[in-house]
Protein backbone atom coordinates (compact mmCIF):
# COMPACT_ATOMS: atom_id res chain seq x y z
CA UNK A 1 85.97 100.95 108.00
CA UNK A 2 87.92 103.26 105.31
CA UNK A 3 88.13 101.68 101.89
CA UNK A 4 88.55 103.74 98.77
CA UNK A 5 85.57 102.83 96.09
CA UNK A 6 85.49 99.36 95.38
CA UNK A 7 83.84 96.67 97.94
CA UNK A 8 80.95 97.77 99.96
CA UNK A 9 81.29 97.19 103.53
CA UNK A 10 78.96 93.89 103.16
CA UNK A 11 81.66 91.83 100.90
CA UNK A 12 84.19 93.11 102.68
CA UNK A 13 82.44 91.77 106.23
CA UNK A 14 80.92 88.40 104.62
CA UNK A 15 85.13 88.41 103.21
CA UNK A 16 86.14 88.95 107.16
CA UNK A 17 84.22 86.40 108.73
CA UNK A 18 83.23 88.03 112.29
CA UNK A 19 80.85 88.99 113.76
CA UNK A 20 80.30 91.59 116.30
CA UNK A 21 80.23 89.97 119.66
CA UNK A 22 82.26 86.64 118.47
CA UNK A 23 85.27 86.10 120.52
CA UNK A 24 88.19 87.38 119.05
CA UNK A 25 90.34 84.95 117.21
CA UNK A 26 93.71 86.24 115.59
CA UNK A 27 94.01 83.54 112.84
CA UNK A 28 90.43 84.21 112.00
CA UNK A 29 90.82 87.68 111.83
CA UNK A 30 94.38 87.52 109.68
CA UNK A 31 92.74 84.83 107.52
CA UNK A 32 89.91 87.36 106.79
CA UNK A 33 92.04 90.07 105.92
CA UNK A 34 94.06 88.36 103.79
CA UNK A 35 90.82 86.89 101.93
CA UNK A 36 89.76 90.78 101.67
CA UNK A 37 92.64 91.69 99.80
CA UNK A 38 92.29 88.90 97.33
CA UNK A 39 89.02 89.88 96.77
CA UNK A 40 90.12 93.39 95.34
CA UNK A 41 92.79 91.49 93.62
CA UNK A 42 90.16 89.40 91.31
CA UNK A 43 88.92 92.72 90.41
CA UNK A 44 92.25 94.03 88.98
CA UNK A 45 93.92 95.54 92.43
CA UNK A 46 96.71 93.65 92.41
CA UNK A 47 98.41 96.06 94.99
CA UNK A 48 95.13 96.23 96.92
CA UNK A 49 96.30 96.88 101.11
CA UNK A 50 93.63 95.66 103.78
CA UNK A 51 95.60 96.71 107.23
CA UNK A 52 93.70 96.17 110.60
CA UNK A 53 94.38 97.99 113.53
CA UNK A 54 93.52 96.11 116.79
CA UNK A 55 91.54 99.19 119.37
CA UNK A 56 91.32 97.27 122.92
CA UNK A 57 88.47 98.08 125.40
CA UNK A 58 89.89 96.30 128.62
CA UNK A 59 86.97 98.01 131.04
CA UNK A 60 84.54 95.90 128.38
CA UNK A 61 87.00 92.66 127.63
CA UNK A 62 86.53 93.73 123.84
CA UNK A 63 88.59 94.45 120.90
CA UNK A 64 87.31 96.74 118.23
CA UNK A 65 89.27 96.48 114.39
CA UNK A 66 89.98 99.83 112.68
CA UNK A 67 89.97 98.41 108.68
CA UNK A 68 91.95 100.32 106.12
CA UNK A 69 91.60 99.30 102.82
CA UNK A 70 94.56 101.20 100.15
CA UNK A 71 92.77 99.27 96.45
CA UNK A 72 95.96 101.13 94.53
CA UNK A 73 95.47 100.86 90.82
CA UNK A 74 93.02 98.33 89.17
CA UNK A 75 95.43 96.88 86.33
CA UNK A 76 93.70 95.58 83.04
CA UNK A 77 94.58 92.69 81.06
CA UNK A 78 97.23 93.24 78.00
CA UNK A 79 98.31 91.25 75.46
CA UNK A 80 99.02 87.49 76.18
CA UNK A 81 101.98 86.38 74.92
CA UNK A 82 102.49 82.21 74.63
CA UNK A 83 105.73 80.46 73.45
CA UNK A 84 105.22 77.23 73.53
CA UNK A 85 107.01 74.82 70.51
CA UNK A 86 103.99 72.74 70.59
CA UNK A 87 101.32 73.73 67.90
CA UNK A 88 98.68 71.77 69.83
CA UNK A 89 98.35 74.29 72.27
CA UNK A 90 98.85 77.27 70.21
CA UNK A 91 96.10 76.76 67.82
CA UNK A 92 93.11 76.79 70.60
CA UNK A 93 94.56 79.49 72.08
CA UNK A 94 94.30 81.79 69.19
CA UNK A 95 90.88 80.79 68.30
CA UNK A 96 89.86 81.82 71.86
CA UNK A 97 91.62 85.24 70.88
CA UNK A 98 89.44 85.71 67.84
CA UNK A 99 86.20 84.70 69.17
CA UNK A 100 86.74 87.09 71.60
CA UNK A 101 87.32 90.20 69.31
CA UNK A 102 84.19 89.13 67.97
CA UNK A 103 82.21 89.58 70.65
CA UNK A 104 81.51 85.61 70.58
């Protein structure tokens, strides 16, 4: 499996979901790709790339997955920016923003 830095290859197989020797299933396996790349996406890679490439084994009825993993950029949060004409929900909003420069 080639990944850049950020999962280790246990998240990203508990994020696949199969296990060596468990007939092949291509919903399962697109499902658990797709759940991969969200996984680098709650950690800021919001243009994380997980890519498998089927290998087939016909002599052995098996299929092997080669697993790239491009995490691009992690992004960090910036300034949050709320219009909203109702003061109701401005006012709890800011006092999360200053409890937070705080350190509360």
């Amino acid at each position: 499996m080639d990944r850049q830095r950020y999962l280790v290859s246990e998240h990203l197989d508990s994020a696949l979901g199969m296990k060596n020797g468990e007939v092949a299933n291509g919903a399962k396996i697109d499902k658990g790709l797709s759940a991969a790349a969200r996984r680098y996406g709650h950690n800021g890679h919001l243009e994380a790339r997980v890519n498998g490439a089927p290998e087939f084994d016909d002599a052995l009825n098996r299929i092997s997955y080669k697993i790239t993993v491009k995490e691009g950029p992690q992004f960090k949060m910036g300034k949050l920016t709320i219009k909203d004409s109702r003061k109701q929900m401005q006012t709890p909003i800011r006092k999360m923003e200053t409890s937070k420069r705080r350190g509360v």
